[in-house]
N, C-alpha and C. Protein backbone atom coordinates (compact mmCIF):
# COMPACT_ATOMS: atom_id res chain seq x y z
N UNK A 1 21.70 30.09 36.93
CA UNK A 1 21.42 29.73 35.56
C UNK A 1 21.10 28.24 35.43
N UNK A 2 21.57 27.33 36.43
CA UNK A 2 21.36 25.93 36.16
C UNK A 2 20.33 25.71 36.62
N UNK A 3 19.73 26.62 37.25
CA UNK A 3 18.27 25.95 38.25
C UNK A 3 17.09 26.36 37.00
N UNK A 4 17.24 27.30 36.21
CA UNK A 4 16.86 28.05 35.13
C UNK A 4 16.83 27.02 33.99
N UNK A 5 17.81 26.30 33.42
CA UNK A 5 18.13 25.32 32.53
C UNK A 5 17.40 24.12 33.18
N UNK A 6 17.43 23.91 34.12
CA UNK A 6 16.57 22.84 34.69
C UNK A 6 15.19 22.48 34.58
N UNK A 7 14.56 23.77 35.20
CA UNK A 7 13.17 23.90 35.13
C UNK A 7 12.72 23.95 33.95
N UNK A 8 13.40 24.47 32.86
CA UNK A 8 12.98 24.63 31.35
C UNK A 8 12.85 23.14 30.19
N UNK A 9 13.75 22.38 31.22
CA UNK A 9 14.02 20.88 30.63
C UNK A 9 12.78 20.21 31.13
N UNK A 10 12.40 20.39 32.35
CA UNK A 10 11.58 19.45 33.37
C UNK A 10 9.48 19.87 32.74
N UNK A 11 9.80 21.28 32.33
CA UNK A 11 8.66 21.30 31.36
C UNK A 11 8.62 20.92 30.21
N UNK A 12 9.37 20.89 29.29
CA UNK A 12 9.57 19.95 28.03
C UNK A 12 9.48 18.93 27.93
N UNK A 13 9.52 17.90 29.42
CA UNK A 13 9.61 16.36 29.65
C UNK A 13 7.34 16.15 29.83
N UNK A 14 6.99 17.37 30.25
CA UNK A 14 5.66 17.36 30.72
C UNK A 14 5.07 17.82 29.34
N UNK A 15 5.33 18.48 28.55
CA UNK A 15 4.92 19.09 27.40
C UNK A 15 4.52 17.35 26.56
N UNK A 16 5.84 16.75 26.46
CA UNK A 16 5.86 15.32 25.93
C UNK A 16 4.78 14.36 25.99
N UNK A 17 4.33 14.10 27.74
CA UNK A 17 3.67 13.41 28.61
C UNK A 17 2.15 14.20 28.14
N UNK A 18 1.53 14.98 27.74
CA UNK A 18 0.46 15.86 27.75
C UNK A 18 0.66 15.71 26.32
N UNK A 19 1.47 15.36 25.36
CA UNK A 19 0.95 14.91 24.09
C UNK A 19 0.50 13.87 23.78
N UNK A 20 1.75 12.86 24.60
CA UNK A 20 1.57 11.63 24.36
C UNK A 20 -0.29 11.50 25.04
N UNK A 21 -0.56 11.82 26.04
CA UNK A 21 -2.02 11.83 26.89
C UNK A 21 -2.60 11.92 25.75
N UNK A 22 -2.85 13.38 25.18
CA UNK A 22 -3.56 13.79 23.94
C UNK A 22 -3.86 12.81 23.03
N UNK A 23 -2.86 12.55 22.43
CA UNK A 23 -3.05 11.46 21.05
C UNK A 23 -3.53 10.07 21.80
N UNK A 24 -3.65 9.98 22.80
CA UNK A 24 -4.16 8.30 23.20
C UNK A 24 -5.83 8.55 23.08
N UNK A 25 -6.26 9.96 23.99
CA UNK A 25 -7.42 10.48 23.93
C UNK A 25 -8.27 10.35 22.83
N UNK A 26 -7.41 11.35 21.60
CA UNK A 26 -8.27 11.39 20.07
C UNK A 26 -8.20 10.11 19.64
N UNK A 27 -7.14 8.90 19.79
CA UNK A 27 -7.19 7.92 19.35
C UNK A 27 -8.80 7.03 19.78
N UNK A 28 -8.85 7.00 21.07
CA UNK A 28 -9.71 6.32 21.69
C UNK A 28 -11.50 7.14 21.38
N UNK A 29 -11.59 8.29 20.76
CA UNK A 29 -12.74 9.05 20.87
C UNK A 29 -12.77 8.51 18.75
N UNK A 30 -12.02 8.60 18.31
CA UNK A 30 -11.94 8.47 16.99
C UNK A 30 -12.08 7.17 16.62
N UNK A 31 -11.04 5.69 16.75
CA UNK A 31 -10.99 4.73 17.01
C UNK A 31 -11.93 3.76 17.23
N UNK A 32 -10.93 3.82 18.89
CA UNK A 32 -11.34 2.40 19.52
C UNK A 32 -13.03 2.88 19.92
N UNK A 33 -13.32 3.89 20.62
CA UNK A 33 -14.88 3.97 20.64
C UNK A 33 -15.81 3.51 19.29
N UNK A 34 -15.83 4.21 18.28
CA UNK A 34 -16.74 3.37 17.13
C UNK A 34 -16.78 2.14 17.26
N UNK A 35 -15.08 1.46 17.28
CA UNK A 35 -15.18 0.28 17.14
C UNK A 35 -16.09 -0.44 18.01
N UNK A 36 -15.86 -0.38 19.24
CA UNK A 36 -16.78 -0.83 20.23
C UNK A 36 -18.17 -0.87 20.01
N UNK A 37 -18.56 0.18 19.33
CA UNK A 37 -20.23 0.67 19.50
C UNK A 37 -20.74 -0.41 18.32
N UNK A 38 -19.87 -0.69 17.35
CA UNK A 38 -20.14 -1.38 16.36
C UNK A 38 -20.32 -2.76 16.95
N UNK A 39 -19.54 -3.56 17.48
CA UNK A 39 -19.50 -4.77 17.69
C UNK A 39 -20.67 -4.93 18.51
N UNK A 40 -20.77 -3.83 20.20
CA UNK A 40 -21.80 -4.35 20.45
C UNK A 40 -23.15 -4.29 19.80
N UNK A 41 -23.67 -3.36 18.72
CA UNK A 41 -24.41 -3.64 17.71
C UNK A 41 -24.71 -4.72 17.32
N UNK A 42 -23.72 -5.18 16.80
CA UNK A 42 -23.49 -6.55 15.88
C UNK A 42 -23.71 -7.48 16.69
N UNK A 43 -23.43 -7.82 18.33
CA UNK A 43 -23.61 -8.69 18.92
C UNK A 43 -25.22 -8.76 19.69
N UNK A 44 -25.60 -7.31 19.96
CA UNK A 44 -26.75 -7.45 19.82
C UNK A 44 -27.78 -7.92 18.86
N UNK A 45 -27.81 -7.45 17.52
CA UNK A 45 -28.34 -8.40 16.55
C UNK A 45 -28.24 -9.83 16.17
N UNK A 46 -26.93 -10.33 16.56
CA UNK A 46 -27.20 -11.65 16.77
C UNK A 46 -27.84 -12.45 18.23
N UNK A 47 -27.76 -11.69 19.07
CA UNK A 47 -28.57 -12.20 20.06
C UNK A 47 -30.46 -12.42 19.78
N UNK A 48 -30.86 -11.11 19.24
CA UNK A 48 -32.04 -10.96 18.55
C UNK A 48 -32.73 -11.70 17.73
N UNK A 49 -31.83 -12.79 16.79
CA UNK A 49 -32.31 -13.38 15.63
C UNK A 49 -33.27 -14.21 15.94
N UNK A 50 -34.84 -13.56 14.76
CA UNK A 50 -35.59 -14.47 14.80
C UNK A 50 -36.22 -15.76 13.29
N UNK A 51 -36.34 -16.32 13.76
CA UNK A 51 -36.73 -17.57 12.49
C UNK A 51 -37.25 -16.40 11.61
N UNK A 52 -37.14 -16.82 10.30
CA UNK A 52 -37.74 -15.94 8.78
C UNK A 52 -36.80 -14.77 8.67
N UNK A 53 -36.28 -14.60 9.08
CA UNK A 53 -35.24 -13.27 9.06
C UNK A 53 -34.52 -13.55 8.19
N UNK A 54 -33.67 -12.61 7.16
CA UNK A 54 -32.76 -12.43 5.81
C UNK A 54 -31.61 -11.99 6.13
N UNK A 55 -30.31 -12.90 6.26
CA UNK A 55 -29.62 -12.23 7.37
C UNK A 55 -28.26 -12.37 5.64
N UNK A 56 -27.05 -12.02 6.56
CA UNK A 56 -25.80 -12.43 5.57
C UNK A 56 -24.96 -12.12 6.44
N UNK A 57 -23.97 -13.37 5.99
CA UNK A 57 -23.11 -13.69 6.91
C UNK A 57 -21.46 -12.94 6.65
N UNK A 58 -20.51 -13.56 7.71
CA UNK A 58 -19.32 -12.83 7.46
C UNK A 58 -18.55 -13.45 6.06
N UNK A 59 -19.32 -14.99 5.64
CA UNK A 59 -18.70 -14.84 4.16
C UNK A 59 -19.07 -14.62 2.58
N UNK A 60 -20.23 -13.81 3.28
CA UNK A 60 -21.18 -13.06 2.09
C UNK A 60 -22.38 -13.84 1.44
N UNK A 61 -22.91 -15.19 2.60
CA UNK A 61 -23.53 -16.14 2.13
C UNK A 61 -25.39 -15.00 2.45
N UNK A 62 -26.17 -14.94 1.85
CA UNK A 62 -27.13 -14.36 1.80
C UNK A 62 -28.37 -15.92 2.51
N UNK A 63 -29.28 -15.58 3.41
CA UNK A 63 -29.93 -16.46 3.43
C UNK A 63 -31.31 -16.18 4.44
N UNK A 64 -32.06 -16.90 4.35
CA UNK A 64 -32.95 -17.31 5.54
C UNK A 64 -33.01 -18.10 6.92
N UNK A 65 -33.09 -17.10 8.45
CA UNK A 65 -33.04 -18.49 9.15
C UNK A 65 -34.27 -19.12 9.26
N UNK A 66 -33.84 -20.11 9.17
CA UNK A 66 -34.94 -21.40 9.30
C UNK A 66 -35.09 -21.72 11.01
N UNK A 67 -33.73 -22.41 11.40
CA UNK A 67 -33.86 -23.03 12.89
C UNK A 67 -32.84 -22.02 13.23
N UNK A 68 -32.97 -21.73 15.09
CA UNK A 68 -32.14 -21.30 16.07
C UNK A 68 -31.83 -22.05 16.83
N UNK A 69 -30.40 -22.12 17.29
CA UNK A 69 -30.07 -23.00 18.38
C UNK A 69 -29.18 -22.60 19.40
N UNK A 70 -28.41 -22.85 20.47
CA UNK A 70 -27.69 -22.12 20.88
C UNK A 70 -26.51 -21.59 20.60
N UNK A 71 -25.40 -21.92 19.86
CA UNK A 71 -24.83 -21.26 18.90
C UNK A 71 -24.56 -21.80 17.29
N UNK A 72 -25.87 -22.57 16.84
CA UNK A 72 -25.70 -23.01 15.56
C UNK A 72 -27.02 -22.01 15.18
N UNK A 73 -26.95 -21.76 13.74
CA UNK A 73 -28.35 -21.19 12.88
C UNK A 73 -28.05 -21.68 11.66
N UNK A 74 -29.65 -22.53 11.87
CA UNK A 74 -29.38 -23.37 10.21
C UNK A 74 -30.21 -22.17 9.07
N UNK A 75 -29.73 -21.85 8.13
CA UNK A 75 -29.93 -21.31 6.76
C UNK A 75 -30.77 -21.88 5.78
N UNK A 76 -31.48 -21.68 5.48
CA UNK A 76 -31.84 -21.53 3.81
C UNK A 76 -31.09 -20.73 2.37
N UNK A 77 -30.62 -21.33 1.71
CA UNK A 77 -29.79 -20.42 1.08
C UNK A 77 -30.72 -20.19 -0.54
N UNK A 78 -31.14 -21.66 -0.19
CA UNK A 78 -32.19 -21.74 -1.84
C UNK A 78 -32.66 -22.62 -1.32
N UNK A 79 -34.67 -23.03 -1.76
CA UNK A 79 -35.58 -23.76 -2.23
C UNK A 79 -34.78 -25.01 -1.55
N UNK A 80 -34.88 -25.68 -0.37
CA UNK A 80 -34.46 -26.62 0.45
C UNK A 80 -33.03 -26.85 0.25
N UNK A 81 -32.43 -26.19 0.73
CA UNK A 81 -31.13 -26.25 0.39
C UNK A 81 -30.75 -25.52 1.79
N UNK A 82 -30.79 -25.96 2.65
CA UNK A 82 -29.86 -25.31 4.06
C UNK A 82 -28.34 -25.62 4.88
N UNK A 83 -28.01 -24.95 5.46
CA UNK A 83 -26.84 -25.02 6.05
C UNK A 83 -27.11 -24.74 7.44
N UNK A 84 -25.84 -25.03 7.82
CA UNK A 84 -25.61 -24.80 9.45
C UNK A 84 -24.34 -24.11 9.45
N UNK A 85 -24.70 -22.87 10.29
CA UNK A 85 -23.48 -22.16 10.55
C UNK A 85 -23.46 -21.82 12.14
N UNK A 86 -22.34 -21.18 12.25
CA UNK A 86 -22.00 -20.58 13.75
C UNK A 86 -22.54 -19.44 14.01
N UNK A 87 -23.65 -18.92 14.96
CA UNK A 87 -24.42 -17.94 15.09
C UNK A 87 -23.22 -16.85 14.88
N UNK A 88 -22.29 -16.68 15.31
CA UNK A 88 -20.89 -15.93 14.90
C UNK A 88 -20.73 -15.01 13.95
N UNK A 89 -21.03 -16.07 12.98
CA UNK A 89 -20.39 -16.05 11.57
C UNK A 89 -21.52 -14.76 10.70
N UNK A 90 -22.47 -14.85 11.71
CA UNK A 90 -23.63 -13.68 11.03
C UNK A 90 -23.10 -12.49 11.37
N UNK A 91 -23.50 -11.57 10.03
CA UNK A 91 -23.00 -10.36 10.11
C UNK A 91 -24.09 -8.78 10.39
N UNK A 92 -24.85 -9.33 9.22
CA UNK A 92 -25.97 -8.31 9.25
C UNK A 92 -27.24 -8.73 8.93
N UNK A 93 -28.39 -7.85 9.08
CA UNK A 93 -29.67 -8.18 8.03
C UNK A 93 -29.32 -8.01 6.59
N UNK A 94 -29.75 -8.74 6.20
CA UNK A 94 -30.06 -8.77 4.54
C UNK A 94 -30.72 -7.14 4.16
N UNK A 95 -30.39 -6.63 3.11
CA UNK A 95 -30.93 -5.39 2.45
C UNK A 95 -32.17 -6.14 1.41
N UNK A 96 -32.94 -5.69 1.42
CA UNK A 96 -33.92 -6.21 -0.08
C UNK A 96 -32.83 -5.40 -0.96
N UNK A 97 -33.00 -6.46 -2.13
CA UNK A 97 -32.49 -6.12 -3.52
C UNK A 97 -33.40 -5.44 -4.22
N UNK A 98 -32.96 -4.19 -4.99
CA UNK A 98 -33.77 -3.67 -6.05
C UNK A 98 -33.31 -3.66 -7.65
N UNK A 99 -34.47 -3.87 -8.36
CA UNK A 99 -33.76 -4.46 -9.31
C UNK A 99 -33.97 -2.98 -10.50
């Protein structure tokens, strides 16, 4: 009977181990994969950027690049009015606005 009680424990310890597996799995297919696919997206598009492009940044600044540099991009934000930011800090292309 104890070898019986044993074996019945020693699969319950594997039952555990094959969940815990499980949920790391769906985590990582649900998750952390998108996440990944996103960033390198995002890091590809900033590698891409070319002058005249309508970009917006991670603090919602909307603009034009003007100059590229190696990790600065100066902006147009309005009618001579530019900035310098951290190629970084860019998030996406600009959407045209419809009015």
């Amino acid at each position: 009977m104890n070898i019986l009680t044993v074996m019945l424990q020693a699969q319950g310890d594997y039952s555990m181990l094959i969940m815990m597996v499980a949920i790391f799995v769906i985590m990582y297919f649900f998750m952390i994969r998108p996440q990944q696919k996103k960033q390198k997206e995002i890091m590809n598009f900033r590698k891409n950027l070319e002058v005249g492009q309508s970009v917006v940044t991670a603090g919602g600044i909307y603009g034009k690049v003007k100059e590229l540099e190696d990790n600065v991009v100066v902006l147009e934000i309005a009618s001579n009015v530019k900035i310098r930011i951290d190629r970084n800090s860019i998030y996406a292309e600009a959407q045209p606005v419809s009015k």
